[in-house]
PDB file of N, CA and C in Angstrom:
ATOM      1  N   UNK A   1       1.986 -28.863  -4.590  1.00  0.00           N
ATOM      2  CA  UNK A   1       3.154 -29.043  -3.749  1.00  0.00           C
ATOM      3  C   UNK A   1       2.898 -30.219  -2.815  1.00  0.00           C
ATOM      4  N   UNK A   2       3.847 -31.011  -2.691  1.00  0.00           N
ATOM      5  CA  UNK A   2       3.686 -32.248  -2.103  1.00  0.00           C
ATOM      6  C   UNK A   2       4.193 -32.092  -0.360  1.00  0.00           C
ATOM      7  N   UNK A   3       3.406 -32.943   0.509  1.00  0.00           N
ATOM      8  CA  UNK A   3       3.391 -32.231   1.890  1.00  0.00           C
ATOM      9  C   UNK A   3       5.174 -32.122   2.174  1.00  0.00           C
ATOM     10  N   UNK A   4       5.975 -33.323   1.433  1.00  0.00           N
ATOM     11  CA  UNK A   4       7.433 -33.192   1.677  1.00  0.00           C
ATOM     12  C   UNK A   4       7.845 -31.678   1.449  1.00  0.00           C
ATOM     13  N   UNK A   5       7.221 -31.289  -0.003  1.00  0.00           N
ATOM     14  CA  UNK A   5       8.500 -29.807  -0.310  1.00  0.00           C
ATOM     15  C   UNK A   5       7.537 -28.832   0.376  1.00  0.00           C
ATOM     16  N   UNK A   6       6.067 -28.900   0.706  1.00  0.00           N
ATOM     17  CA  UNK A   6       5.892 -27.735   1.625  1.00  0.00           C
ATOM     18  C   UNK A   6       6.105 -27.739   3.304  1.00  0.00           C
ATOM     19  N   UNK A   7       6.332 -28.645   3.772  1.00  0.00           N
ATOM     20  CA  UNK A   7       7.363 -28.686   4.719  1.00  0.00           C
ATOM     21  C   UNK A   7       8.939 -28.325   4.846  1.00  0.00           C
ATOM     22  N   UNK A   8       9.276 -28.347   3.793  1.00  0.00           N
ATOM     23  CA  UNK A   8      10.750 -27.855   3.474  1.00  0.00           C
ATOM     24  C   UNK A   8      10.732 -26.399   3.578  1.00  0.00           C
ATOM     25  N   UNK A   9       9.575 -25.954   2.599  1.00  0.00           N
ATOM     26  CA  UNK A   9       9.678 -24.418   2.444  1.00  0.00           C
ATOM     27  C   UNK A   9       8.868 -24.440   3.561  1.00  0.00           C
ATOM     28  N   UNK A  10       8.175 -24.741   4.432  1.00  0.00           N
ATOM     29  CA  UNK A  10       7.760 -23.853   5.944  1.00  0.00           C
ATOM     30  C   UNK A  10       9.214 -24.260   6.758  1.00  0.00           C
ATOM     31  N   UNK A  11       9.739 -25.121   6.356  1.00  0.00           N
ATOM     32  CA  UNK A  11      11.552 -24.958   7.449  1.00  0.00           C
ATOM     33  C   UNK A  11      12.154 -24.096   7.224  1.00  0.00           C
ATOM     34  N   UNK A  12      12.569 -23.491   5.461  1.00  0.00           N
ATOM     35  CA  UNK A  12      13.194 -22.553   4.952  1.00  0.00           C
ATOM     36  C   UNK A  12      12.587 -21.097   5.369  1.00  0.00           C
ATOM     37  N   UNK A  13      11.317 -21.006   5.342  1.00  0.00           N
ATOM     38  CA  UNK A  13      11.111 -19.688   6.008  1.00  0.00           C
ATOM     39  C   UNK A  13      10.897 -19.157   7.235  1.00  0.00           C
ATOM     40  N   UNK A  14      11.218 -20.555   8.277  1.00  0.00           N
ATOM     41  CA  UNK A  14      10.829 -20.285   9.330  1.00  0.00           C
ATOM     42  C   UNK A  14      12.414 -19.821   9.887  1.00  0.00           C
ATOM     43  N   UNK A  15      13.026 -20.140   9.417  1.00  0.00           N
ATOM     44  CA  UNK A  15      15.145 -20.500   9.280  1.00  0.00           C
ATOM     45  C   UNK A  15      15.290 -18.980   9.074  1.00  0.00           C
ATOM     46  N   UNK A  16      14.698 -18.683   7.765  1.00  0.00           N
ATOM     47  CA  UNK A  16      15.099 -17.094   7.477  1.00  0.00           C
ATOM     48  C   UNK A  16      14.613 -16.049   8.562  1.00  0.00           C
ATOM     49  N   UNK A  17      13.024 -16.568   8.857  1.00  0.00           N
ATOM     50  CA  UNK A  17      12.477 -15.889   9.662  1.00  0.00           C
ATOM     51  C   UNK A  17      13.167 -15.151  10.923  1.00  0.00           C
ATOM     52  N   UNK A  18      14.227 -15.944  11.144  1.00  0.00           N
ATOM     53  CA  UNK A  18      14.570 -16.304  12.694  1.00  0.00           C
ATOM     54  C   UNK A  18      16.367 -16.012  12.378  1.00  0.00           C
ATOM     55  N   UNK A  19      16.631 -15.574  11.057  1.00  0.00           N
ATOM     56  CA  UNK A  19      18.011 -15.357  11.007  1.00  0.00           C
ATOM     57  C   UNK A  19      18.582 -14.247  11.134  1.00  0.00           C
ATOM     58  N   UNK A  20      19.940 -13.627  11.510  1.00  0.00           N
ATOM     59  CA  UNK A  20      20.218 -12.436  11.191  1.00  0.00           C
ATOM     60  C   UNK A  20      20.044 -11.186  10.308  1.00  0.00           C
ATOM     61  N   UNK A  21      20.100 -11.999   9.244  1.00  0.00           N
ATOM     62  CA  UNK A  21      19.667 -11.030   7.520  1.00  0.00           C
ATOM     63  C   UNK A  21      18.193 -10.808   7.486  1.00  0.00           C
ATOM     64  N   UNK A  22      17.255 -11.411   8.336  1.00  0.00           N
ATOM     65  CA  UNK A  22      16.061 -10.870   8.743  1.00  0.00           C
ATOM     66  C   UNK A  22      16.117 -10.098   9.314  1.00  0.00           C
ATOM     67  N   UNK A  23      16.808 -10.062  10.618  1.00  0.00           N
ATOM     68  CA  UNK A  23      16.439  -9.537  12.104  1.00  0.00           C
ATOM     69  C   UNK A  23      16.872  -7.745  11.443  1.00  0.00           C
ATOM     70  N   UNK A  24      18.273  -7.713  10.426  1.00  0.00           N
ATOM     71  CA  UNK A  24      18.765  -6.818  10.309  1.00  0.00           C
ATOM     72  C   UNK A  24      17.647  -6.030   9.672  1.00  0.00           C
ATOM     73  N   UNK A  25      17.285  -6.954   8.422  1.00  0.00           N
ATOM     74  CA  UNK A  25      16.087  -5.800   7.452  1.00  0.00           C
ATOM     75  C   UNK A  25      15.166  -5.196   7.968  1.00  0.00           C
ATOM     76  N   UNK A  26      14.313  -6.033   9.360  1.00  0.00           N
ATOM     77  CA  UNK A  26      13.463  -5.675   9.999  1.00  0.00           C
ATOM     78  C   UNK A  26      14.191  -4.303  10.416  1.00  0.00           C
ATOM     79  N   UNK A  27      15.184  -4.381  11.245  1.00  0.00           N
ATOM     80  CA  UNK A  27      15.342  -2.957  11.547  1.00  0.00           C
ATOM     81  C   UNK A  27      15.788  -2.121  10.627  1.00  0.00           C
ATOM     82  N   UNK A  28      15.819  -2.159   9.588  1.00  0.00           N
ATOM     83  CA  UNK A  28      16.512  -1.099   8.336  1.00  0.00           C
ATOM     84  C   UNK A  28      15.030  -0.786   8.029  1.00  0.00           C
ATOM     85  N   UNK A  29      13.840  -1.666   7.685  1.00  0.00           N
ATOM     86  CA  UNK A  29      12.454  -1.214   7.393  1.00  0.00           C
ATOM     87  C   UNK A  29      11.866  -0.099   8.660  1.00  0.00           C
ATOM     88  N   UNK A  30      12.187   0.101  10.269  1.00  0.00           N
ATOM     89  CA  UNK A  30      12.099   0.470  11.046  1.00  0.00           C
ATOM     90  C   UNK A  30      12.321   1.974  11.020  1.00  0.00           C
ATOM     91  N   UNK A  31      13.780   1.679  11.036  1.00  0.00           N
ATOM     92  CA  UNK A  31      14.275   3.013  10.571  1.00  0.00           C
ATOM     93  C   UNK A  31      13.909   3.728   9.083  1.00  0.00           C
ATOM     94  N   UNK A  32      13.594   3.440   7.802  1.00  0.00           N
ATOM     95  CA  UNK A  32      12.678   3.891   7.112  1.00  0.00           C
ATOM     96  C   UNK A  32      11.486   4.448   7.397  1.00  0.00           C
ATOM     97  N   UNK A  33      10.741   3.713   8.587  1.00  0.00           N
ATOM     98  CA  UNK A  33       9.605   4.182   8.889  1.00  0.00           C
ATOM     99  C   UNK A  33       9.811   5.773   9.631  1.00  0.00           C
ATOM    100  N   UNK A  34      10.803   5.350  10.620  1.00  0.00           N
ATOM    101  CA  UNK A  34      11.115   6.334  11.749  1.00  0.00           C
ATOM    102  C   UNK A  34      11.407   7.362  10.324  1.00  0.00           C
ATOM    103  N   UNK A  35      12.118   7.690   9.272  1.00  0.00           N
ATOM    104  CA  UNK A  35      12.906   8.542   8.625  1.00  0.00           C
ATOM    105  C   UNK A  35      11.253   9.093   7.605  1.00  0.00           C
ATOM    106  N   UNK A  36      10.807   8.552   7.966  1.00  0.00           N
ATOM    107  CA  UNK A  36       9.029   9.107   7.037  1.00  0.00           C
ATOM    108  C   UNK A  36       8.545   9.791   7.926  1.00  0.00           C
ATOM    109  N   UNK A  37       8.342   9.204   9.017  1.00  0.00           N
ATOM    110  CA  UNK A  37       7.610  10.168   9.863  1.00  0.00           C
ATOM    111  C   UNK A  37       8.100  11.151  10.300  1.00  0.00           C
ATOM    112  N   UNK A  38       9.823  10.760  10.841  1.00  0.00           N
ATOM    113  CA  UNK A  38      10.064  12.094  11.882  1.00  0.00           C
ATOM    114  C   UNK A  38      11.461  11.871  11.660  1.00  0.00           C
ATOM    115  N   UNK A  39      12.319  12.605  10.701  1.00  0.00           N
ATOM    116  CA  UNK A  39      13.697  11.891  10.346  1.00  0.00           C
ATOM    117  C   UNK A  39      14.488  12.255  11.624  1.00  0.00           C
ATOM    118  N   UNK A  40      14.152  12.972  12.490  1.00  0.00           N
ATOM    119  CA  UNK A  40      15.161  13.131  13.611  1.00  0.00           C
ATOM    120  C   UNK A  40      15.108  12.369  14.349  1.00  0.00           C
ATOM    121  N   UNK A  41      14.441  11.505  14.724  1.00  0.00           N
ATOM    122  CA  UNK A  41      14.359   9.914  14.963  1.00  0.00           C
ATOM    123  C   UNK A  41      15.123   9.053  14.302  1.00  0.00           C
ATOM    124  N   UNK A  42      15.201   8.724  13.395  1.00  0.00           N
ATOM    125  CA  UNK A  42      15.698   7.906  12.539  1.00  0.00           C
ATOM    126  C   UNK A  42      17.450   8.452  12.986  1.00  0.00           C
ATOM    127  N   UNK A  43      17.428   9.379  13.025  1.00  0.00           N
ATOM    128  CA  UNK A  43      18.377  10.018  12.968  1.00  0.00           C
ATOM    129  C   UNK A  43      19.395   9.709  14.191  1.00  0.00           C
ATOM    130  N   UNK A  44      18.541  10.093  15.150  1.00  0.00           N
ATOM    131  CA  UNK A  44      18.854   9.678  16.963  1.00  0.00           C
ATOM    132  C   UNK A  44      19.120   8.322  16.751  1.00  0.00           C
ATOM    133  N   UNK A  45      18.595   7.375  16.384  1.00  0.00           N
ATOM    134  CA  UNK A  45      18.738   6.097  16.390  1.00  0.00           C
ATOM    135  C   UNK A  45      19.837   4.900  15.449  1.00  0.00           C
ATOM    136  N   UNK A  46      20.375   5.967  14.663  1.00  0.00           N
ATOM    137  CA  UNK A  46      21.509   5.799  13.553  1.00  0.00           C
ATOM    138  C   UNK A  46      22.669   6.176  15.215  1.00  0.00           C
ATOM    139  N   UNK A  47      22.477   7.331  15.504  1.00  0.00           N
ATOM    140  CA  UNK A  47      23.722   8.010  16.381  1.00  0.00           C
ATOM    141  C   UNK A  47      23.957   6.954  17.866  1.00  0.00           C
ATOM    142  N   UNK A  48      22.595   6.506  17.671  1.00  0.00           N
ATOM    143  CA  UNK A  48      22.938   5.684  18.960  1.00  0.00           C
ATOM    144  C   UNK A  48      23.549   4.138  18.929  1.00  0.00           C
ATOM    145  N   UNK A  49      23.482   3.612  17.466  1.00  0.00           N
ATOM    146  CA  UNK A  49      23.790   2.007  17.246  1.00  0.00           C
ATOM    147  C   UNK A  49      25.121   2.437  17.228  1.00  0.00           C
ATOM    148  N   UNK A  50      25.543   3.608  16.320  1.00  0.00           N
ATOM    149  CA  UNK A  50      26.980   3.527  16.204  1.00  0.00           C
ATOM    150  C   UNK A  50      27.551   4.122  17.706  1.00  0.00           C
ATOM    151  N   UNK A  51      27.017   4.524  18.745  1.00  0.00           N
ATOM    152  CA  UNK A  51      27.933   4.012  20.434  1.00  0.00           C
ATOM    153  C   UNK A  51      27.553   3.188  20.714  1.00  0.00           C
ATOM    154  N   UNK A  52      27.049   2.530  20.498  1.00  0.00           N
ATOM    155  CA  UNK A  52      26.353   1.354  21.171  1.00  0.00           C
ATOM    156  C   UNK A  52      26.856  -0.087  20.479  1.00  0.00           C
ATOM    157  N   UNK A  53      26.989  -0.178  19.177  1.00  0.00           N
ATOM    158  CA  UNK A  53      27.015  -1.311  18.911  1.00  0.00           C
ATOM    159  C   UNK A  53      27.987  -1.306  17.941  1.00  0.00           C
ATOM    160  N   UNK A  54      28.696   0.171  17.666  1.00  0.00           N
ATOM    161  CA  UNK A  54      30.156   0.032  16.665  1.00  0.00           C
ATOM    162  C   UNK A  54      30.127   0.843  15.719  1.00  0.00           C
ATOM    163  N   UNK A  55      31.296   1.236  14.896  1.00  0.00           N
ATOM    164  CA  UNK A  55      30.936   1.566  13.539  1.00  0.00           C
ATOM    165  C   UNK A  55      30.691   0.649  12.355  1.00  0.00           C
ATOM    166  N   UNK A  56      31.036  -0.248  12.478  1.00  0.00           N
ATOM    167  CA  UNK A  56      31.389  -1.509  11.687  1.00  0.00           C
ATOM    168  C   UNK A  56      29.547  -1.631  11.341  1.00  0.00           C
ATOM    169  N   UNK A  57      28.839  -1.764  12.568  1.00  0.00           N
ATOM    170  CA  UNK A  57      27.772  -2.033  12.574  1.00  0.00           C
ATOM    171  C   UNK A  57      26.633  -1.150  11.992  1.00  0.00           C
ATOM    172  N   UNK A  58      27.110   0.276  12.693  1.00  0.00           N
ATOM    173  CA  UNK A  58      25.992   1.494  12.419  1.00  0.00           C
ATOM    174  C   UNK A  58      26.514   1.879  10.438  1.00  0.00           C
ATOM    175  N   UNK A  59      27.901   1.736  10.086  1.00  0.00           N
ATOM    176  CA  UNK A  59      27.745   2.100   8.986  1.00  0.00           C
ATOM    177  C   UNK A  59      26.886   0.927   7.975  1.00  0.00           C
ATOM    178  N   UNK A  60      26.931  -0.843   8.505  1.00  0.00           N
ATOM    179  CA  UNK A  60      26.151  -1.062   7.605  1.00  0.00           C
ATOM    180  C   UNK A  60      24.953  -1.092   7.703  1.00  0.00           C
ATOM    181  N   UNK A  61      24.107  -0.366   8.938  1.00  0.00           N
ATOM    182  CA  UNK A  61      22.563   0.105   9.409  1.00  0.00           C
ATOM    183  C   UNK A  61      22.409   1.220   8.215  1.00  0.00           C
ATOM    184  N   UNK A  62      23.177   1.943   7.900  1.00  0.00           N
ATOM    185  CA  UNK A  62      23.293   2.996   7.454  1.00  0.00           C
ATOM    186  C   UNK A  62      23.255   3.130   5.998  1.00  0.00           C
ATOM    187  N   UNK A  63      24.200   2.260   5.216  1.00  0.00           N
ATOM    188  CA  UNK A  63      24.125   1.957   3.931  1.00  0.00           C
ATOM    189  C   UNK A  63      23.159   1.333   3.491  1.00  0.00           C
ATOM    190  N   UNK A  64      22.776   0.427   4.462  1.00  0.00           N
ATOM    191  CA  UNK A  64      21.184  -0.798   3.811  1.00  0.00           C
ATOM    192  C   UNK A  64      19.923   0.286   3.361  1.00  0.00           C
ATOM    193  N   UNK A  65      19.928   1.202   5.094  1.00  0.00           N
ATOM    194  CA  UNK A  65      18.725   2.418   4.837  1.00  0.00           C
ATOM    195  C   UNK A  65      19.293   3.192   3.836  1.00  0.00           C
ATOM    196  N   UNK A  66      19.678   3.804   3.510  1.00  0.00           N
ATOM    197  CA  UNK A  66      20.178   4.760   2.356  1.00  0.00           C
ATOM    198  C   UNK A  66      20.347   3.500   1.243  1.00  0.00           C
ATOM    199  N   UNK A  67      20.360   2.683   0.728  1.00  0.00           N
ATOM    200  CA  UNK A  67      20.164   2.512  -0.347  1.00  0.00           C
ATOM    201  C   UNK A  67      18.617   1.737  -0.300  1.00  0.00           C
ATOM    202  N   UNK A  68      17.957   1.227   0.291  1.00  0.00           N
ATOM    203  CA  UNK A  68      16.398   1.031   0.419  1.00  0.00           C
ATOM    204  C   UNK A  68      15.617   1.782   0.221  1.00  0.00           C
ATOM    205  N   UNK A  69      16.121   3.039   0.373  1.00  0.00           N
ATOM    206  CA  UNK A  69      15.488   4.685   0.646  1.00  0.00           C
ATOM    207  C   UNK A  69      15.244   4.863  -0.623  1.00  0.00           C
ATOM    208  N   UNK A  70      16.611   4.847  -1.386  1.00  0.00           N
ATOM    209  CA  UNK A  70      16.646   5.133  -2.869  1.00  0.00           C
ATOM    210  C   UNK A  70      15.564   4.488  -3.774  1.00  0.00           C
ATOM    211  N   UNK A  71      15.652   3.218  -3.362  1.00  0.00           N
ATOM    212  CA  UNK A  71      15.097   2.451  -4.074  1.00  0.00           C
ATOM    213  C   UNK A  71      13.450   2.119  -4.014  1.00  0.00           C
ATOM    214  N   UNK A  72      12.790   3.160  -2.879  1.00  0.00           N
ATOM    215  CA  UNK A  72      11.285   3.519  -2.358  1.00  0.00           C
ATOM    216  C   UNK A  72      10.908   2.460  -1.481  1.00  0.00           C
ATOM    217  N   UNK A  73      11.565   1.970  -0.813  1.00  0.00           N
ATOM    218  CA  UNK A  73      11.226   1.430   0.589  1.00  0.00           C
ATOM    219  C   UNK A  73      11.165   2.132   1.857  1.00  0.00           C
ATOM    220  N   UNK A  74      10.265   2.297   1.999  1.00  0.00           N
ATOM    221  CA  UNK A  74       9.689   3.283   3.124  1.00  0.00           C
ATOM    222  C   UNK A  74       9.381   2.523   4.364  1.00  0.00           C
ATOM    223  N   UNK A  75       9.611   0.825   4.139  1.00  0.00           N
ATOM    224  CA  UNK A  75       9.405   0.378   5.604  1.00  0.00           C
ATOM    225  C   UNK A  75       8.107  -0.724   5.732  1.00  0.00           C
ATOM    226  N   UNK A  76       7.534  -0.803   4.518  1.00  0.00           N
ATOM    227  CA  UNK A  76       6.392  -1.539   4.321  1.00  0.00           C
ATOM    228  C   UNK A  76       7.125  -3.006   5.351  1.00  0.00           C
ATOM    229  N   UNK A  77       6.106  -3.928   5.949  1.00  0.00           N
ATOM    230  CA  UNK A  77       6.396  -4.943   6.685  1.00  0.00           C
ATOM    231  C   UNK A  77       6.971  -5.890   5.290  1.00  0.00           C
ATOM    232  N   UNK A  78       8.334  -6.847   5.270  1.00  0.00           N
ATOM    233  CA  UNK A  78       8.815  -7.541   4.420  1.00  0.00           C
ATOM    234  C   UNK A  78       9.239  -6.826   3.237  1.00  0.00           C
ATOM    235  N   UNK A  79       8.971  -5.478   3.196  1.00  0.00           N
ATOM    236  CA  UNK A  79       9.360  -4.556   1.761  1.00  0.00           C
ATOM    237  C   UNK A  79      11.067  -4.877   1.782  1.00  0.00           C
ATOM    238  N   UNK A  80      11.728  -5.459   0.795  1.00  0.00           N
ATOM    239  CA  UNK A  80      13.070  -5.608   0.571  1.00  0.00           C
ATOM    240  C   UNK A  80      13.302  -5.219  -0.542  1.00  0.00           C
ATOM    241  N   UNK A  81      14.148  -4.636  -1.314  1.00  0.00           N
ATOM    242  CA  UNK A  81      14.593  -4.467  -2.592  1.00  0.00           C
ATOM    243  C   UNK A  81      15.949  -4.392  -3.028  1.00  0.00           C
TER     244      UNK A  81
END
């Protein structure tokens, strides 16, 4: 890789790093974790985005974890599927 395109891809992941569709997964991996250890956590914390930050919002907190869940993401750091 030539220093041009690995500079590109350290811009591109530093971009994602730092974007919404990150920030979100991070917390959908969170709440996976919380829902392994102690689902009434996970649970409390589903009940609280949706007063707090909408339904619009908590249902798609909600669908990402429930289908990540399915798919055996338990929360590993960067685990996406």
């Amino acid at each position: 890789m030539t220093t041009k395109e690995g500079s590109k891809l350290h811009e591109f992941s530093m971009n994602f790093h730092s974007s919404e569709e990150y920030r979100h997964q991070c917390e959908v991996r969170q709440v996976l974790r919380w829902r392994a250890e102690n689902r009434d956590k996970a649970v409390s914390y589903l009940q609280l985005v949706r007063q707090k930050r909408g339904y619009v919002v908590a249902t798609k907190l909600e669908r990402d974890c429930k289908e990540q869940w399915a798919k055996g993401n338990r929360g590993e750091k960067d685990d996406w599927r």
